[in-house]
Protein backbone atom coordinates (compact mmCIF):
# COMPACT_ATOMS: atom_id res chain seq x y z
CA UNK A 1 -16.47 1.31 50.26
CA UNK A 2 -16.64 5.14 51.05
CA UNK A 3 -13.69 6.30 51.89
CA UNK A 4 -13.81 7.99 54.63
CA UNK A 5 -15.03 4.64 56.26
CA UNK A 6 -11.70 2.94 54.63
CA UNK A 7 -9.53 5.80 56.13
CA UNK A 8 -10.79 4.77 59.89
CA UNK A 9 -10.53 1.25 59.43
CA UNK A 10 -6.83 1.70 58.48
CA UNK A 11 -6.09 3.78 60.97
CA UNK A 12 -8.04 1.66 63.60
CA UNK A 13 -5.25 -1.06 62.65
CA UNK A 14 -2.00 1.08 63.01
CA UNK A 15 -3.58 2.46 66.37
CA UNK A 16 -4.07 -1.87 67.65
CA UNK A 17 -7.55 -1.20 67.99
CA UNK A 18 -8.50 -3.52 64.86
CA UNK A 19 -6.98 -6.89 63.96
CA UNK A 20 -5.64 -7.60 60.72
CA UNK A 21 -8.06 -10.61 60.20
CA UNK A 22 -11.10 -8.06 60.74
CA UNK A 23 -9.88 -5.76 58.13
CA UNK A 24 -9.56 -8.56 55.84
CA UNK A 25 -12.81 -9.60 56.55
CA UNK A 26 -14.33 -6.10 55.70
CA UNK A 27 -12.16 -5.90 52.78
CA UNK A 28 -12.42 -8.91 51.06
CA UNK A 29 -15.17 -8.25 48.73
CA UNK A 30 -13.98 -4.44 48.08
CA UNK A 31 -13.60 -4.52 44.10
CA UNK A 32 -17.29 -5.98 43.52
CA UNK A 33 -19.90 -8.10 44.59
CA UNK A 34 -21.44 -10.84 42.54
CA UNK A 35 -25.10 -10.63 42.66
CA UNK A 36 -25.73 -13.02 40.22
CA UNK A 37 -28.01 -10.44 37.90
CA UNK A 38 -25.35 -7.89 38.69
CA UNK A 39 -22.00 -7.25 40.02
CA UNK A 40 -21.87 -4.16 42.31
CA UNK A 41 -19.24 -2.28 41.94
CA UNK A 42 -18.43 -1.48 45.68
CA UNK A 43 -15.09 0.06 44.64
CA UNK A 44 -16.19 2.60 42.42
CA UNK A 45 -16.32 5.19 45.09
CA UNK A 46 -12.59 4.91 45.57
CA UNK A 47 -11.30 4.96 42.07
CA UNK A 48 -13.24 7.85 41.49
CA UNK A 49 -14.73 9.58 44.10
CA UNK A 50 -18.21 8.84 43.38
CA UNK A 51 -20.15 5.46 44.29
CA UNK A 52 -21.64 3.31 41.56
CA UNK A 53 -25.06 4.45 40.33
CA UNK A 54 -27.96 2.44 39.24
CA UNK A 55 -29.98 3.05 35.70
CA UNK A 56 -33.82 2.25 37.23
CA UNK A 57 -34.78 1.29 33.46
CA UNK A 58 -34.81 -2.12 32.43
CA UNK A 59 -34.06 -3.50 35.84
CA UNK A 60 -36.38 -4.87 38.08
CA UNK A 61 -37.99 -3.37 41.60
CA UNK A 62 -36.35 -6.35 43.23
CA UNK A 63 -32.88 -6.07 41.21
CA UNK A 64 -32.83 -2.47 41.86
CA UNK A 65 -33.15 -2.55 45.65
CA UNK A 66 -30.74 -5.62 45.93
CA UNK A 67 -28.24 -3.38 43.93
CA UNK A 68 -28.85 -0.98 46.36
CA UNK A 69 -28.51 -2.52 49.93
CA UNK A 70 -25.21 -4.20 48.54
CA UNK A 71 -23.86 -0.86 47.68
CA UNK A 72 -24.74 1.24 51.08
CA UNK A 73 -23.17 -1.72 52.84
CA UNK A 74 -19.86 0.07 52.09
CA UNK A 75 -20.85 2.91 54.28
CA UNK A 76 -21.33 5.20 51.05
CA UNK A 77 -24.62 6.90 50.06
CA UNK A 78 -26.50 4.95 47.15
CA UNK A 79 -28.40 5.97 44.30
CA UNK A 80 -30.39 4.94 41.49
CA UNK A 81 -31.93 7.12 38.58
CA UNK A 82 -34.95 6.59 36.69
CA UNK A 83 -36.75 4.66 38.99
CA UNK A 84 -40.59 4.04 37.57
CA UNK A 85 -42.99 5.70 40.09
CA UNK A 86 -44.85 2.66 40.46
CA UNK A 87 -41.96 0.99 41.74
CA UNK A 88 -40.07 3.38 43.99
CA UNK A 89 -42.67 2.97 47.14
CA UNK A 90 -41.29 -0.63 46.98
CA UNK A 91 -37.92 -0.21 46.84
CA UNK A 92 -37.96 2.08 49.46
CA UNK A 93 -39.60 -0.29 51.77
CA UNK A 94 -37.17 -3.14 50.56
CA UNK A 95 -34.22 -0.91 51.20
CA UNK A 96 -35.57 0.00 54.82
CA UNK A 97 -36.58 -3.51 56.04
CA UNK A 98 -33.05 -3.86 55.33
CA UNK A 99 -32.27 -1.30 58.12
CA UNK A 100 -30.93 0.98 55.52
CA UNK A 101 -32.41 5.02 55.18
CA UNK A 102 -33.84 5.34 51.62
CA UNK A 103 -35.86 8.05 50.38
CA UNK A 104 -37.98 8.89 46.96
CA UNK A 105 -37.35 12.28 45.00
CA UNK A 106 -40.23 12.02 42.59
CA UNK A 107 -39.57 14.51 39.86
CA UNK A 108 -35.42 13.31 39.26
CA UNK A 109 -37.18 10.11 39.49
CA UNK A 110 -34.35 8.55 41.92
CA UNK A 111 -34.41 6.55 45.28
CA UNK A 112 -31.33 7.58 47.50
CA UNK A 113 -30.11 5.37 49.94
CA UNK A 114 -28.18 6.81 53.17
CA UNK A 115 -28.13 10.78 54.28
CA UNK A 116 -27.40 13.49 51.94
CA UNK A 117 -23.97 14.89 52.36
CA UNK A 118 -23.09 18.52 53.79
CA UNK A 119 -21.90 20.61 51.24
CA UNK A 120 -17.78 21.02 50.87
CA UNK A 121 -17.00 24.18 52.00
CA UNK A 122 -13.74 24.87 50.04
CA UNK A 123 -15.73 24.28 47.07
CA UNK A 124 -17.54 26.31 44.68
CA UNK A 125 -21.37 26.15 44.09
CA UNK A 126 -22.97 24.94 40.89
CA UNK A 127 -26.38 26.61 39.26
CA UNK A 128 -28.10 24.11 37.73
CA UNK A 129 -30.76 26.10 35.04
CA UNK A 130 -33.60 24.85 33.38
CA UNK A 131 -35.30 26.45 29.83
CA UNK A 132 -38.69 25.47 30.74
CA UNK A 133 -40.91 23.73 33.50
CA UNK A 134 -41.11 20.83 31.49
CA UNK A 135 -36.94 20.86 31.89
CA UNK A 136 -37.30 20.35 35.32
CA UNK A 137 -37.19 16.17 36.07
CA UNK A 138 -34.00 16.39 34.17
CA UNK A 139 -32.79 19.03 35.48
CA UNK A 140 -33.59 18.11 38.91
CA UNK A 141 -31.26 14.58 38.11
CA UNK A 142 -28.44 17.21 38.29
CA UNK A 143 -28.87 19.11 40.85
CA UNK A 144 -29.37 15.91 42.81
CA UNK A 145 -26.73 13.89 41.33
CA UNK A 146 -24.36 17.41 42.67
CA UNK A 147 -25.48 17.47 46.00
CA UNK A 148 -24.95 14.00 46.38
CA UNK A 149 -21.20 14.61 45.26
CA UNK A 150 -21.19 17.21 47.84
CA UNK A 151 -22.01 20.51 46.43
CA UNK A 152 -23.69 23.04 46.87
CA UNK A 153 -26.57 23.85 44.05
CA UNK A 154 -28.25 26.40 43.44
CA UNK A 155 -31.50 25.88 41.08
CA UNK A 156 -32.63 28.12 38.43
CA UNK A 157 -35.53 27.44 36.72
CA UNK A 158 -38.31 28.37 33.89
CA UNK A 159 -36.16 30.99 32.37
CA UNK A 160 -35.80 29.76 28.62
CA UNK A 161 -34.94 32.50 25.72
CA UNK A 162 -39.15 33.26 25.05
CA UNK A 163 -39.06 35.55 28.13
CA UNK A 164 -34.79 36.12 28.29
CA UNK A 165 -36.08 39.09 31.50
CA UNK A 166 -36.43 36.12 33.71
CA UNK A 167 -32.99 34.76 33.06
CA UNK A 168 -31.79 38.11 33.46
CA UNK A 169 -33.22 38.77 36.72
CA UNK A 170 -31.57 35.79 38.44
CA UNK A 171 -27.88 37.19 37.26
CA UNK A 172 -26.46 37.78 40.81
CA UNK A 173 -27.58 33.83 41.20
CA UNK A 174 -25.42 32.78 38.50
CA UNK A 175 -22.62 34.97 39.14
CA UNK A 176 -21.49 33.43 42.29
CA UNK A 177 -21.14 29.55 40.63
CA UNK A 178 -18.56 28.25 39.02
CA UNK A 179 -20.21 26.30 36.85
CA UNK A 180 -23.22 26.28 35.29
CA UNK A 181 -25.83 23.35 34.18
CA UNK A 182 -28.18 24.40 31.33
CA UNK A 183 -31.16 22.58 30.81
CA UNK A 184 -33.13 22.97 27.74
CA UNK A 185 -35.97 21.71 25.34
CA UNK A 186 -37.56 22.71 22.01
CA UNK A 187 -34.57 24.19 19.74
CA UNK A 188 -31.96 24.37 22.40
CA UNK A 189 -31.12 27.90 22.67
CA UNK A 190 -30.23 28.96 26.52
CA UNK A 191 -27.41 27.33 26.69
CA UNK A 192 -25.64 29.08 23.93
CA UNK A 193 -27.44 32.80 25.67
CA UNK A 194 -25.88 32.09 29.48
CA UNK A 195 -22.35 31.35 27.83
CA UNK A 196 -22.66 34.36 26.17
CA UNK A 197 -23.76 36.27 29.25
CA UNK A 198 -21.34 34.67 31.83
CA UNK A 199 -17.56 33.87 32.29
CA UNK A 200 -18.31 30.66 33.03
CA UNK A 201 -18.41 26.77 31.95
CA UNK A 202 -21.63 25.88 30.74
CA UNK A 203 -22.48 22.25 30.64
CA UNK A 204 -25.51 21.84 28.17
CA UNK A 205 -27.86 19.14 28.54
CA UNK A 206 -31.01 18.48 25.75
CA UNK A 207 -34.03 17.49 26.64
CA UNK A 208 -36.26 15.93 24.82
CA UNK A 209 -39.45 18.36 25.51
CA UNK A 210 -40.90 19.41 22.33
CA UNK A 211 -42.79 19.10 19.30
CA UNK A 212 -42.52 16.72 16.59
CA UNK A 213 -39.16 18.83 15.01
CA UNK A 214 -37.51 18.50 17.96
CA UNK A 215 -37.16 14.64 16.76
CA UNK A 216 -36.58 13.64 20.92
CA UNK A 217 -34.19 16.11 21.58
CA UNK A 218 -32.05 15.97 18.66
CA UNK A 219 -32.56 19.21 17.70
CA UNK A 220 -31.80 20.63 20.67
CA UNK A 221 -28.75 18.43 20.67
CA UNK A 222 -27.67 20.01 17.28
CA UNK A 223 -28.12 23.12 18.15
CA UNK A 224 -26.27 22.93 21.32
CA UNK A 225 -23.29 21.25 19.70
CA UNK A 226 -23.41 24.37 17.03
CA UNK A 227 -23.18 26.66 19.47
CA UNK A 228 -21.13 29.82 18.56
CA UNK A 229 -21.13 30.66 21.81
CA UNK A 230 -17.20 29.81 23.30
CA UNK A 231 -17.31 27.00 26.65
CA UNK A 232 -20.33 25.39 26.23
CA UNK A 233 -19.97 21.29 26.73
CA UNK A 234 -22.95 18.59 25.91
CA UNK A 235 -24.04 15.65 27.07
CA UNK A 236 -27.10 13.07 25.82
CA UNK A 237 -30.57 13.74 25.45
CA UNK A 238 -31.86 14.21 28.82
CA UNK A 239 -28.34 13.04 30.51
CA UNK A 240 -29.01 14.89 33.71
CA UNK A 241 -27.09 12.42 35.47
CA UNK A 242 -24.25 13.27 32.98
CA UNK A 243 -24.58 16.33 33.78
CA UNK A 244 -23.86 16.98 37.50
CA UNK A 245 -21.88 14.22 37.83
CA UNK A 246 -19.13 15.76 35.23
CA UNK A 247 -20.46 19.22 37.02
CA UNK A 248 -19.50 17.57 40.69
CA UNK A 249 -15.94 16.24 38.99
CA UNK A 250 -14.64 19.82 37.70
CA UNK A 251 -16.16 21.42 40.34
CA UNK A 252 -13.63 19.00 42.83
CA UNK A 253 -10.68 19.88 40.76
CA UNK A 254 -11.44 24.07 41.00
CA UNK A 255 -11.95 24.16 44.93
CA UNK A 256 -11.30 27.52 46.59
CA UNK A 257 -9.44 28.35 49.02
């Protein structure tokens, strides 16, 4: 249940205009709902701020929009990564007939069911960076996995340590975040370059773009974890999920005033 919508229910019942027995009957299924595949975890949003997501892979089109009309029921905005592209324009249609609002973002390969939140003002904005074009899907997973958390993002991308001008020329960009995604492929350099060039946190995510070396993003992994660069923070081979969610959770915790 999003919380917001929890807040106005309890305060319909102090003001009389809701009955106890409605409430209840809102509320009854609040920690999860038994799907029989699944078990939606409907109160997710409230223990941490942030609704229950759904992994696309391995599940079925039909188990992944079921999973996703019993989560938006709640009143919060749903979302599920990795959705095959063969499979989305079904969902989506699912989802809809449902009288739900669900959209497909084609390169973070998600489906996001309900409206996109307005950025919190009182917080700061994240730059989410990518290495290479290539970078981008997973990158992209971040930045919309931010926004959905209700950030502001700014995106950076195709300015990897072969041409380090182009990172360079985006500096006042990066300046004004607070925090800092770095996407990268191949060896795994740029995230270990912007920590070195900016005062501030640098989440690192490899990718697993590259050749044969790269052994799926392991080396860039490696290299990441070796930075000698000081606050630089990893997460899995092409985690961008990972990424902005933990991005969207320190970013909460720092809000300016």
């Amino acid at each position: 249940m999003d919380p917001d919508r929890l807040k106005a229910l309890l305060t319909a019942v102090s003001q009389g205009q809701r009955s106890i027995d409605e409430a209840v009957g809102e509320l009854r299924e609040l920690p999860f709902r038994d799907l029989g595949f699944a078990r939606a975890d409907t109160h997710r949003h409230l223990r941490t701020g942030f609704p229950e997501v759904v992994l696309g892979l391995g599940k079925t089109e039909a188990q992944i929009s079921a999973i996703l009309i019993e989560l938006a029921r709640g009143g919060s905005t749903a979302f599920a990564t990795r959705v095959a592209p063969e499979a989305a324009p079904g969902i989506v249609a699912t989802v809809q007939a449902a009288g739900l609002e669900a959209r497909h973002f084609p390169v973070p390969r998600a489906v996001v069911v309900g409206a996109m939140p307005t950025p919190d003002p009182t917080r700061g904005r994240i730059a989410v960076v990518s290495a290479g074009t290539g970078d981008i899907p997973v990158a992209e997973e971040a930045a919309l996995t931010a926004e959905l958390a209700g950030n502001a993002v700014d995106r950076v991308f195709d300015v990897g340590v072969a041409g380090i001008h182009r990172l360079l020329a985006q500096r006042p960009v990066l300046e004004r975040a607070g925090l800092l995604v770095v996407v990268a492929g191949m060896e795994g350099a740029l995230p270990g370059v912007v920590a070195g060039l900016f005062a501030k946190p640098v989440i690192a995510v490899p990718t697993s773009i590259g050749y044969g070396a790269n052994l799926g993003g392991l080396a860039a992994l490696f290299s990441m974890l070796n930075s000698c660069s000081s606050g630089v923070a990893d997460v899995n081979v092409d985690n961008g999920f990972g990424a902005g969610q933990m991005a969207a959770m320190l970013n909460r915790r720092t809000a300016v005033t």
